[in-house]
C-alpha atoms as a PDB file:
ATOM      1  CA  UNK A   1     -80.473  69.226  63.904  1.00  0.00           C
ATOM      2  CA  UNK A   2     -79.479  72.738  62.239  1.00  0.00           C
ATOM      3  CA  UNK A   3     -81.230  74.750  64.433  1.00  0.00           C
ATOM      4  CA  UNK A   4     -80.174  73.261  67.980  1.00  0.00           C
ATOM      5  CA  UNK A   5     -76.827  72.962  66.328  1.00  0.00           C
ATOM      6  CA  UNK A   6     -77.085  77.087  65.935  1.00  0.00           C
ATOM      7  CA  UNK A   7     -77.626  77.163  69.397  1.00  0.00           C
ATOM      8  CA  UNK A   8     -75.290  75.826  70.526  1.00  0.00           C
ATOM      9  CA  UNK A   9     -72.977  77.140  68.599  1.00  0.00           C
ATOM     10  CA  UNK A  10     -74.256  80.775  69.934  1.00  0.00           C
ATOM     11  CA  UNK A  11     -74.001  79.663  73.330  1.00  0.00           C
ATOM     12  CA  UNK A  12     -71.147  78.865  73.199  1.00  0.00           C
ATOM     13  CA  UNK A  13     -70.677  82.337  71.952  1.00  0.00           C
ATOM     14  CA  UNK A  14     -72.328  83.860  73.916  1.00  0.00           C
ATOM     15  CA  UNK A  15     -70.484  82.358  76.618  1.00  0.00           C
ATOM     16  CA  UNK A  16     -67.609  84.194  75.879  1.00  0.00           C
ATOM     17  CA  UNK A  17     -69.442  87.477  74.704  1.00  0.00           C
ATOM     18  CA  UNK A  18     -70.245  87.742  78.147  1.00  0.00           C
ATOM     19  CA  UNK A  19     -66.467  86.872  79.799  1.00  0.00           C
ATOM     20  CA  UNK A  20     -65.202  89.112  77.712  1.00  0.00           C
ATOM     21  CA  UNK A  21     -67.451  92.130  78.479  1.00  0.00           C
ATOM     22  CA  UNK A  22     -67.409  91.042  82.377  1.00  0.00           C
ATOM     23  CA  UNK A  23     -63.600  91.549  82.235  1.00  0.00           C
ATOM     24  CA  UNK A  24     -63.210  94.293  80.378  1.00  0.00           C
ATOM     25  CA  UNK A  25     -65.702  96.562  82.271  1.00  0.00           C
ATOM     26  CA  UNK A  26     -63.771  94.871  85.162  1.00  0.00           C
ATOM     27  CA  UNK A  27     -60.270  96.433  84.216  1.00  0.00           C
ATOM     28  CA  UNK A  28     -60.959  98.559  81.262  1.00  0.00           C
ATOM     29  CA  UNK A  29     -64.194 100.593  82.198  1.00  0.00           C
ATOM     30  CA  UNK A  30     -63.195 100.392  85.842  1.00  0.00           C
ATOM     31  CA  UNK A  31     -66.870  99.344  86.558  1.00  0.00           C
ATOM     32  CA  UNK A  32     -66.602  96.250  88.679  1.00  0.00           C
ATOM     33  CA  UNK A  33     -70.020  95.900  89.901  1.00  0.00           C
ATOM     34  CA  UNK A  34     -71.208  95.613  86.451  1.00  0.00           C
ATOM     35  CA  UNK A  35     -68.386  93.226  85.228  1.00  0.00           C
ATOM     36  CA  UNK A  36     -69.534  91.270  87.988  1.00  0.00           C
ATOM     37  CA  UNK A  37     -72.877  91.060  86.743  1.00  0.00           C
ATOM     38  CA  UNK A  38     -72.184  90.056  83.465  1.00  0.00           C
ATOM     39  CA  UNK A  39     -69.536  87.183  84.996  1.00  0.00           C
ATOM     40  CA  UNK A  40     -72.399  85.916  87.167  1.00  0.00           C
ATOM     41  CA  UNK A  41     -75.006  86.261  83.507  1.00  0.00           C
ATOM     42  CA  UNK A  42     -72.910  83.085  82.431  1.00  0.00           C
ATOM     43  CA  UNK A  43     -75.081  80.251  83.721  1.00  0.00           C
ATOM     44  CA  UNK A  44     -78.304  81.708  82.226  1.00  0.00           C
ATOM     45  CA  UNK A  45     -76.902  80.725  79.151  1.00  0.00           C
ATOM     46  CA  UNK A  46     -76.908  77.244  79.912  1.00  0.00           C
ATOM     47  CA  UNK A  47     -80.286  77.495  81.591  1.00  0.00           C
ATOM     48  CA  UNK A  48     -81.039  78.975  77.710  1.00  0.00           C
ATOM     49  CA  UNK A  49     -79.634  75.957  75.948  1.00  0.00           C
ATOM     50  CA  UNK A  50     -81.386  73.435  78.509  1.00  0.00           C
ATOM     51  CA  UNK A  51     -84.887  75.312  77.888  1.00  0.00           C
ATOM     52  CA  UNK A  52     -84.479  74.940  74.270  1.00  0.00           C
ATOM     53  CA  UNK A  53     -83.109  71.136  73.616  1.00  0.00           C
ATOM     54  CA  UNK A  54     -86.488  69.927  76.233  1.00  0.00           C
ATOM     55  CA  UNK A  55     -88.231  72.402  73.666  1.00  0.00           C
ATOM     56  CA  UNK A  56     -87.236  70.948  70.874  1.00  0.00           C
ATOM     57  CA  UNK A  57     -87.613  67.408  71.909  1.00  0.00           C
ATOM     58  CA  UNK A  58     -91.166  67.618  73.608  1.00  0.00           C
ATOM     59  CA  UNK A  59     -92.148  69.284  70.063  1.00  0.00           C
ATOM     60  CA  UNK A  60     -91.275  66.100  68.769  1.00  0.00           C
ATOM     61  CA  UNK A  61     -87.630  66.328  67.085  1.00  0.00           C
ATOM     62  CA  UNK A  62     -86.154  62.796  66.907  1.00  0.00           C
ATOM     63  CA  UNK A  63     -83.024  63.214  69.573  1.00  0.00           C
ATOM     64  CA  UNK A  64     -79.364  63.505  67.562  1.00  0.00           C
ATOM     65  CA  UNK A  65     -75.837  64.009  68.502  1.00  0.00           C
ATOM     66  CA  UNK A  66     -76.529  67.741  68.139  1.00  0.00           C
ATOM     67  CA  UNK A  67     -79.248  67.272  71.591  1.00  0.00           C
ATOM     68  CA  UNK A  68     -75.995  64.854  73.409  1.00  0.00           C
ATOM     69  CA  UNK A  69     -74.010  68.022  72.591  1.00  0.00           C
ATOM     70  CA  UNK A  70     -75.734  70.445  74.109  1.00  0.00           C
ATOM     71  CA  UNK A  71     -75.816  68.245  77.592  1.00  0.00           C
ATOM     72  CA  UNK A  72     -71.848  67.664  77.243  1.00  0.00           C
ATOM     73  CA  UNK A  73     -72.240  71.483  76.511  1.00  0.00           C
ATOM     74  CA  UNK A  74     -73.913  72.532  79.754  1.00  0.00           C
ATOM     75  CA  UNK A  75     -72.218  69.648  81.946  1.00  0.00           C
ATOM     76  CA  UNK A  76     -68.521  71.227  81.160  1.00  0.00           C
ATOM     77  CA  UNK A  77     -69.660  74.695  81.343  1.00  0.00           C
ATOM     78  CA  UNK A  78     -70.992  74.184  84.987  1.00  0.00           C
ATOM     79  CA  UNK A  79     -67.810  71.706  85.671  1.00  0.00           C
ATOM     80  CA  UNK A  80     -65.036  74.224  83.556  1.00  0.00           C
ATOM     81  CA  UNK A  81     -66.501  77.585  83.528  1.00  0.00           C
ATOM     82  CA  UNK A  82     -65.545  78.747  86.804  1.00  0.00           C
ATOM     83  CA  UNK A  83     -61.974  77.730  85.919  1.00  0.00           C
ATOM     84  CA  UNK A  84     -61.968  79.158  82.454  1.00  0.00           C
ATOM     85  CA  UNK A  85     -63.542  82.442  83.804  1.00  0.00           C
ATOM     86  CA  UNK A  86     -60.359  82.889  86.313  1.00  0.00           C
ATOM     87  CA  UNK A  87     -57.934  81.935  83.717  1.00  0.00           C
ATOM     88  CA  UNK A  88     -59.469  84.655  81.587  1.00  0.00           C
ATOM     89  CA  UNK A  89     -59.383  87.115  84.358  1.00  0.00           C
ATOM     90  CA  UNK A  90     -55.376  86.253  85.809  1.00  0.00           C
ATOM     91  CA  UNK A  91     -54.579  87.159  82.210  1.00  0.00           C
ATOM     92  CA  UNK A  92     -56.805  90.336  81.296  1.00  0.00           C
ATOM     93  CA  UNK A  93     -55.715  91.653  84.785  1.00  0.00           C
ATOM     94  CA  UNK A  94     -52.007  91.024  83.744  1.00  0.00           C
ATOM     95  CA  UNK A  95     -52.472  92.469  80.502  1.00  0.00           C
ATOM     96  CA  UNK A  96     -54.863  95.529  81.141  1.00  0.00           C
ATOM     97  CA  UNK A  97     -54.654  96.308  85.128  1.00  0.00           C
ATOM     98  CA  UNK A  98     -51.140  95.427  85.666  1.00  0.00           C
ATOM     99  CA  UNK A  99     -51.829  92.080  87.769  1.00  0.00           C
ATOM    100  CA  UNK A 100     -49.541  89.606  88.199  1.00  0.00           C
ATOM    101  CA  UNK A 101     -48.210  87.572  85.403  1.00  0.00           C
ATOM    102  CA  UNK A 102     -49.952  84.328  85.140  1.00  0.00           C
ATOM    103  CA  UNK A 103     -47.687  81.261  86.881  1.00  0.00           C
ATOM    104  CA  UNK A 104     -46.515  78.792  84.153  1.00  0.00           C
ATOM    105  CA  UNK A 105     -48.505  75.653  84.243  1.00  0.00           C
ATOM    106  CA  UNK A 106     -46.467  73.204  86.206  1.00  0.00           C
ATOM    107  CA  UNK A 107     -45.120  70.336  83.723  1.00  0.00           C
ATOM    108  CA  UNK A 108     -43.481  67.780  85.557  1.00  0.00           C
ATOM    109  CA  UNK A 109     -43.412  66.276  89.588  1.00  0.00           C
ATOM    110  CA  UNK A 110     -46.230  65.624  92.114  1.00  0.00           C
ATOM    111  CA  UNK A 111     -47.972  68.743  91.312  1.00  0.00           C
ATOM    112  CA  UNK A 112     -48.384  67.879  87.895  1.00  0.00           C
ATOM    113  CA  UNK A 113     -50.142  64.807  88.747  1.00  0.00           C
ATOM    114  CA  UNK A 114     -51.772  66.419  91.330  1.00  0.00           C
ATOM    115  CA  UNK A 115     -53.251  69.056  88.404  1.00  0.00           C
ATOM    116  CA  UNK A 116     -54.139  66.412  86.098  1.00  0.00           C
ATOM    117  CA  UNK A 117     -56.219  64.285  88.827  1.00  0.00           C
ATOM    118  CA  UNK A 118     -57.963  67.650  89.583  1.00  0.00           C
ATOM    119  CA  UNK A 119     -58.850  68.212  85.731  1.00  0.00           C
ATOM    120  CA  UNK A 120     -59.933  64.804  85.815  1.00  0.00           C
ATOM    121  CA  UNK A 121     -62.310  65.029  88.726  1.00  0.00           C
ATOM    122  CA  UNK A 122     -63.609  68.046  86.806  1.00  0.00           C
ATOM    123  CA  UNK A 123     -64.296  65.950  84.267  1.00  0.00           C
ATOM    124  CA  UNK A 124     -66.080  63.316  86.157  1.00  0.00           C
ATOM    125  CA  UNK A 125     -68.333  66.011  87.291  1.00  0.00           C
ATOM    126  CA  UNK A 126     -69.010  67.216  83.790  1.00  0.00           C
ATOM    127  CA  UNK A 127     -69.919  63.814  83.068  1.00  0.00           C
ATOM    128  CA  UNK A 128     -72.074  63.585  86.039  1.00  0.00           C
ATOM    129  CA  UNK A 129     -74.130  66.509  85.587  1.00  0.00           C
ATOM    130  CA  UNK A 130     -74.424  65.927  81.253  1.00  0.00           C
ATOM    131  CA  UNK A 131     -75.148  62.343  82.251  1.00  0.00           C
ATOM    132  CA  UNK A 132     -78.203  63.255  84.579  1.00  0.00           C
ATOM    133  CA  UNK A 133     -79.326  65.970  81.923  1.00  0.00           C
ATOM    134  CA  UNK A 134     -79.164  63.561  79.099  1.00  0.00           C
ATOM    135  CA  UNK A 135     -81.016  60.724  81.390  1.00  0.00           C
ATOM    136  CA  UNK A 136     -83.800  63.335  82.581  1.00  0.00           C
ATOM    137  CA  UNK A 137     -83.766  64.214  78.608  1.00  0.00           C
ATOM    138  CA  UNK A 138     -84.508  59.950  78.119  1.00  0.00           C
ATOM    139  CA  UNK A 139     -86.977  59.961  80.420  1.00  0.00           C
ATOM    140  CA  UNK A 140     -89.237  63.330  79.626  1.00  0.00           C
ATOM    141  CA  UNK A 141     -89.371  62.049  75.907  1.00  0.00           C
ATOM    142  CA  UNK A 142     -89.791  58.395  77.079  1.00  0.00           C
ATOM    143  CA  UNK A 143     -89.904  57.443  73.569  1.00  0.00           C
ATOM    144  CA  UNK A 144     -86.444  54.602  72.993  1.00  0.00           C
ATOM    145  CA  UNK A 145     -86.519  54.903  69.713  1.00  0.00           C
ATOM    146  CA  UNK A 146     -86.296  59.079  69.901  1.00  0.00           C
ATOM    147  CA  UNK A 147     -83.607  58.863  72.219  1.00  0.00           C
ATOM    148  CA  UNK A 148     -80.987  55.836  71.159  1.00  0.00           C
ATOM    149  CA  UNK A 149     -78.280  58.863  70.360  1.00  0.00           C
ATOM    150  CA  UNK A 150     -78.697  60.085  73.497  1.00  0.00           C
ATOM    151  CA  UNK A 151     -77.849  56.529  75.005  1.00  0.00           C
ATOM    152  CA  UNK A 152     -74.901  56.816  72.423  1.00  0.00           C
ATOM    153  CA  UNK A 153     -73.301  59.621  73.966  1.00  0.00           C
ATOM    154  CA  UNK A 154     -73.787  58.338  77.638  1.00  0.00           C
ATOM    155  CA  UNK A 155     -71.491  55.581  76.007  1.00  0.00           C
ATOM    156  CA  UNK A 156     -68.826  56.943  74.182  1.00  0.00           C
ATOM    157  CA  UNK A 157     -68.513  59.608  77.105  1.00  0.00           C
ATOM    158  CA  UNK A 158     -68.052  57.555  79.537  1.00  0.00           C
ATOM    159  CA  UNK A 159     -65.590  55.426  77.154  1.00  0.00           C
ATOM    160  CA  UNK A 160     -63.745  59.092  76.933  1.00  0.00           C
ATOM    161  CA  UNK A 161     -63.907  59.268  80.506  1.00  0.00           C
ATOM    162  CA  UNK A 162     -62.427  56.010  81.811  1.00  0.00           C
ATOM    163  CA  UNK A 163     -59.666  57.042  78.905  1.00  0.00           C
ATOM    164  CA  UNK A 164     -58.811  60.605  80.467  1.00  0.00           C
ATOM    165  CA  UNK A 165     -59.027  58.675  83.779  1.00  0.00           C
ATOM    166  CA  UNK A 166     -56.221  56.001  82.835  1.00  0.00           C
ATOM    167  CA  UNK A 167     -54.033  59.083  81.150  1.00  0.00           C
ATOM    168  CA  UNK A 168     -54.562  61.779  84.198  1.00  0.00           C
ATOM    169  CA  UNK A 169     -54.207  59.109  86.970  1.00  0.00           C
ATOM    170  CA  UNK A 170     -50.840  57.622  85.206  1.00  0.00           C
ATOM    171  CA  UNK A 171     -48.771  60.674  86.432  1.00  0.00           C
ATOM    172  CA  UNK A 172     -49.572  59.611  89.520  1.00  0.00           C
ATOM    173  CA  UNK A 173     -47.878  56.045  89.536  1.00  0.00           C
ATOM    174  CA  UNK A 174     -45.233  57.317  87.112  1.00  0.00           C
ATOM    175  CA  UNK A 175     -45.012  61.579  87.213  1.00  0.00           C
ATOM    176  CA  UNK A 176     -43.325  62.915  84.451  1.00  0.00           C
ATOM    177  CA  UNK A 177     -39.505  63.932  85.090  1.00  0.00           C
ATOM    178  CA  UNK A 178     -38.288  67.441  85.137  1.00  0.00           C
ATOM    179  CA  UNK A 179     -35.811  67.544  81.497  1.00  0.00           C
ATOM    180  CA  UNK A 180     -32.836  68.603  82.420  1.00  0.00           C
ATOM    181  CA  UNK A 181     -31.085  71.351  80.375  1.00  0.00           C
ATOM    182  CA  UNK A 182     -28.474  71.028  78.254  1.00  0.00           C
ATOM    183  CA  UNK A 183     -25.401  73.274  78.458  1.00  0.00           C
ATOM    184  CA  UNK A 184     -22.971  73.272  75.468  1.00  0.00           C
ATOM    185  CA  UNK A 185     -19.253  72.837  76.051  1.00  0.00           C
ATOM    186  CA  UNK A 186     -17.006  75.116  73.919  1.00  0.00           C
END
């Protein structure tokens, strides 16, 4: 569990090794055509983390949390990172290229429920893609009692899911009310 654990962990890293260098030979280096490449580098590290969970479950590792992990891993990166990568960028071009400053996140009203249905559909597709990832995991090991945690995850993520979908979906029926500022009276 250690070692996958590791991997993850540098993935993750890794991850944002890569942003990070993307943007800043974007605005700092003035090289664009490489900070592209390094942006568009980002999915090979999940391809990285896929390749190595099959890996270490076909060389016969007993599937843990840490294996669920790396599926939830890869199913938000494809379903977030595109969003995280141009919330990095509005803000390194702000802060480094003189962009725009970023808009403040909208709090209250229809768009704010019309945000939080969007995050949630993100979501759902995180969950869609981790869910096939961890099934295809089930059924390439095809060994039940290897892969019960696997099964576990399905579950509580899902549970999380149907909770996110309840919370996100509320502002709908009931969006949240702009607060109205208080003036003092001397």
């Amino acid at each position: 569990m250690e070692s996958i654990t590791g991997v993850i962990i540098g993935c993750e890293l890794a991850f944002w090794l890569f942003v990070l260098a993307g943007l800043a030979s974007r605005y700092i280096l003035r090289q664009k055509r490489l900070g592209a490449v390094l942006l568009y580098c980002t999915p090979i590290i999940d391809l990285v983390l896929l390749i190595v969970t099959v890996i270490d479950l076909r060389g016969g590792a007993e599937a843990n949390a840490a294996h669920g992990l790396a599926a939830v891993y890869i199913g938000a990166s494809i379903a977030f990172g595109h969003s995280m990568i141009r919330w990095a960028d509005i803000r390194f071009a702000h802060r480094f290229a003189g962009g725009p400053a970023p808009m403040k996140k909208i709090k209250f009203g229809p768009e704010h429920a019309r945000n939080e249905r969007k995050g949630w559909f993100r979501h759902a597709l995180a969950w869609v893609i981790g869910c096939g990832i961890l099934y295809g995991i089930i059924h390439l090991v095809d060994v039940n009692s290897r892969t019960e945690s696997l099964l576990s995850v399905i579950r509580t993520w899902s549970l999380v899911l149907a909770i996110d979908f309840l919370i996100s979906f509320s502002y709908t029926l009931w969006p949240r009310a702009q607060k109205k500022a208080s003036f003092d009276k001397n």
